[in-house]
N, C-alpha and C. Protein backbone atom coordinates (compact mmCIF):
# COMPACT_ATOMS: atom_id res chain seq x y z
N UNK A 1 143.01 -47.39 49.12
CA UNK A 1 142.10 -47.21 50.23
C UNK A 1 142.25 -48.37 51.21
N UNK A 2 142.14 -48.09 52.71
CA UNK A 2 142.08 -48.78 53.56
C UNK A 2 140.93 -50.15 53.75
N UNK A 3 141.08 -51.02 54.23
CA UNK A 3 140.52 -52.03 53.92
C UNK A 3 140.18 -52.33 55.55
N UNK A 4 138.79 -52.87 55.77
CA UNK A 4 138.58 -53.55 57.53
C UNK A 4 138.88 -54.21 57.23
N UNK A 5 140.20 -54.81 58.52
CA UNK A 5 140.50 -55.41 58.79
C UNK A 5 139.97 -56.64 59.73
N UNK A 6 138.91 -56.07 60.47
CA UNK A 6 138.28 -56.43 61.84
C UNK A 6 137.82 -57.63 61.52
N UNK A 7 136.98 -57.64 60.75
CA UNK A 7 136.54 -59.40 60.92
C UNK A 7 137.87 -60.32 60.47
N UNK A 8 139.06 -60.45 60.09
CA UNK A 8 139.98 -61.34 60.20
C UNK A 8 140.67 -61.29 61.09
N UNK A 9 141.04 -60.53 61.95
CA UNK A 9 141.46 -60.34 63.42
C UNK A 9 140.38 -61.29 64.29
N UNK A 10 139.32 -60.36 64.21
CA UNK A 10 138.53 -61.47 64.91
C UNK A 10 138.15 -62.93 64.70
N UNK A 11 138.21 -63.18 63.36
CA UNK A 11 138.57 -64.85 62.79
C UNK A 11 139.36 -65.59 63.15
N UNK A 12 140.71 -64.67 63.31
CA UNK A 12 142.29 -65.42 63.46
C UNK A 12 142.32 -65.17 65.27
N UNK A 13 142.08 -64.45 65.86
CA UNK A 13 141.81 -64.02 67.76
C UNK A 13 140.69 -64.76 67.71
N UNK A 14 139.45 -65.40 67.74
CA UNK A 14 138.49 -65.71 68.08
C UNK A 14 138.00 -65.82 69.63
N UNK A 15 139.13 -66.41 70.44
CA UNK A 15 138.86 -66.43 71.56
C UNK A 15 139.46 -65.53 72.83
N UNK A 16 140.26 -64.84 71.49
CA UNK A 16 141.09 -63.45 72.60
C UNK A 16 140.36 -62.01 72.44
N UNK A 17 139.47 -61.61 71.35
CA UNK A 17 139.21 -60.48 71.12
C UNK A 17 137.32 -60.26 71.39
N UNK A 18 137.55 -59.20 71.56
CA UNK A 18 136.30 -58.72 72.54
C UNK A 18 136.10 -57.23 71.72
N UNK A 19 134.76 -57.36 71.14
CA UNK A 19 134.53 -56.12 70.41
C UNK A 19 133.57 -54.89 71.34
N UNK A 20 133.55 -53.90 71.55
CA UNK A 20 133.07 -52.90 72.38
C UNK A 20 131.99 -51.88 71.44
N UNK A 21 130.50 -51.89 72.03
CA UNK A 21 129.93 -50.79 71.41
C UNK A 21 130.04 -49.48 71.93
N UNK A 22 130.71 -48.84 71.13
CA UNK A 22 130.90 -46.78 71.88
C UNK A 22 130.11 -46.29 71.44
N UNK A 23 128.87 -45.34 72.38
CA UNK A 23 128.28 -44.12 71.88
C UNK A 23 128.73 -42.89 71.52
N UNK A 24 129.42 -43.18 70.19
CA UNK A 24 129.72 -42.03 69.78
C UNK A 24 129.18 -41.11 68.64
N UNK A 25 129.13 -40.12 68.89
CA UNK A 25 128.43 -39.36 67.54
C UNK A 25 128.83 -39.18 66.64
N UNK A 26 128.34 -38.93 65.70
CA UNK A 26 128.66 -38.72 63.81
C UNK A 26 128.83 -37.13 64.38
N UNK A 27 130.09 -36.01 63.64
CA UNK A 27 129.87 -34.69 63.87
C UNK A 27 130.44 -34.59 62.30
N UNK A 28 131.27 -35.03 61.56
CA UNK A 28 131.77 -34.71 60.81
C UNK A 28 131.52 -34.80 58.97
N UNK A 29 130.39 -36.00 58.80
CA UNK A 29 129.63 -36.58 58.45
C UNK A 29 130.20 -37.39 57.11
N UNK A 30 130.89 -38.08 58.19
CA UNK A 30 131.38 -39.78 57.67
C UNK A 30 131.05 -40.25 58.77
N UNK A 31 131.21 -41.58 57.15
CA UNK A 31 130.59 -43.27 58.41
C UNK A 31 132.66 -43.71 58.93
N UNK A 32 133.33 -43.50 57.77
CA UNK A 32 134.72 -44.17 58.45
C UNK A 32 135.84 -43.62 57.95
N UNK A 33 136.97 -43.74 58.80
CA UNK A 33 138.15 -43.06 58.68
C UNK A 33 139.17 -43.41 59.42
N UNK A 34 140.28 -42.91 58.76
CA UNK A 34 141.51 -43.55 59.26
C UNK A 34 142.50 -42.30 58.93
N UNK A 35 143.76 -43.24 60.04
CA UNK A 35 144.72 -42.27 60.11
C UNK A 35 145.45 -42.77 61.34
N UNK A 36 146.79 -41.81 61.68
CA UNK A 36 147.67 -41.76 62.55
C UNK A 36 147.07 -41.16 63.63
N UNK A 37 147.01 -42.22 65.19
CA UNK A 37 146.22 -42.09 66.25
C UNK A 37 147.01 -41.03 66.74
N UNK A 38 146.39 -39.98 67.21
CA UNK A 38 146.89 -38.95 68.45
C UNK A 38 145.69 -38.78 69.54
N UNK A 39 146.52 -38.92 70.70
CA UNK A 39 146.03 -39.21 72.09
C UNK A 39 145.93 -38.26 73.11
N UNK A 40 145.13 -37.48 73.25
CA UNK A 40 145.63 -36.44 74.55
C UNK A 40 144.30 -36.43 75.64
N UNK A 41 145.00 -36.53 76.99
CA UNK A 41 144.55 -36.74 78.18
C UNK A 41 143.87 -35.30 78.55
N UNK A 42 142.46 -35.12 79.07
CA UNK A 42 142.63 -33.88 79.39
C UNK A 42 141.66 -33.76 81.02
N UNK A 43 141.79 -32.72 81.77
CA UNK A 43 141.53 -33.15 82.96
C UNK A 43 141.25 -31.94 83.64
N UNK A 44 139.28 -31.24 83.28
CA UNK A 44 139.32 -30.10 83.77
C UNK A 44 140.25 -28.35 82.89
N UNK A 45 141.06 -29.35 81.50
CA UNK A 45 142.09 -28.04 81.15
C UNK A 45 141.38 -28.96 79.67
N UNK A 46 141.05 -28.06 78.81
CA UNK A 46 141.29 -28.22 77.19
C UNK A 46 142.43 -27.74 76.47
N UNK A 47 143.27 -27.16 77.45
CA UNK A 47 143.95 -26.32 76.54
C UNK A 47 144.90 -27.22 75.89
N UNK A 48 145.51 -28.43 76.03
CA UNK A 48 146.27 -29.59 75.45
C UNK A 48 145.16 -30.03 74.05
N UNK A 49 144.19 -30.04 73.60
CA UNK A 49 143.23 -30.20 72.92
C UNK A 49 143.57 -28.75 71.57
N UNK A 50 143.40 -27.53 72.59
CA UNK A 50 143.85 -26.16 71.52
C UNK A 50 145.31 -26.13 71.07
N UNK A 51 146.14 -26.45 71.71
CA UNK A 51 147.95 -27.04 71.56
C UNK A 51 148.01 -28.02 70.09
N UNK A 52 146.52 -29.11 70.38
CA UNK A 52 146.92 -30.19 68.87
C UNK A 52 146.45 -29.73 67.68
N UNK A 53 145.34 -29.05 68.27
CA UNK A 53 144.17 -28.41 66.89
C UNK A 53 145.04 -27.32 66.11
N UNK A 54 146.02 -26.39 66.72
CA UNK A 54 146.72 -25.29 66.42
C UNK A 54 147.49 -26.14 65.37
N UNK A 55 148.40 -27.23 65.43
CA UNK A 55 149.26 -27.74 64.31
C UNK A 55 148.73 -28.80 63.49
N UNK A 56 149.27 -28.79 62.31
CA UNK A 56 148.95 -29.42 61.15
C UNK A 56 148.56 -30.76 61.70
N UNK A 57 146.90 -31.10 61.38
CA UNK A 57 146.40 -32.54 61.59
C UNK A 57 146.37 -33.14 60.50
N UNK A 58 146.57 -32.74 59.58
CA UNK A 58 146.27 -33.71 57.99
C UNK A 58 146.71 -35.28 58.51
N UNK A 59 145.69 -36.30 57.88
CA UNK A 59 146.32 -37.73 58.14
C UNK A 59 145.85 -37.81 59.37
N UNK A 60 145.63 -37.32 60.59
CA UNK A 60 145.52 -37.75 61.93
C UNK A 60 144.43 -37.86 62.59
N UNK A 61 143.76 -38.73 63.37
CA UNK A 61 142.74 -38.93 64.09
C UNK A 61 143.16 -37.98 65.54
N UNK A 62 142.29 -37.34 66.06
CA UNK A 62 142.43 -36.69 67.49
C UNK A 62 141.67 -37.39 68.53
N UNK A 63 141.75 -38.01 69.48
CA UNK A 63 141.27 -39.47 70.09
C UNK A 63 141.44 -38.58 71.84
């Protein structure tokens, strides 16, 4: 199992790293998770969103 990392980053960066609070919602109902980041821009069109969901996500965060 994955381990936070975050507070030794921020130990060893102290004066470079800057932590951000996001309002984001719980939908799935976990507190944490990990995986291989995938990124898609969308703009007025979801359909790049139905394109990622259609193929195998196992392992992957959708961001």
């Amino acid at each position: 199992m994955m381990r936070d990392i975050t507070p030794d980053i921020c130990d060893q960066y102290e004066s470079q790293v800057t932590l951000l609070e996001l309002p984001l919602q719980n939908f799935g109902m976990r507190s944490a998770f990990w995986g291989q980041i995938v990124t898609v821009r969308c703009y007025h069109d979801n359909s790049k969103v139905k394109e990622i969901l259609s193929q195998n996500g196992k392992g992957k965060v959708l961001v």
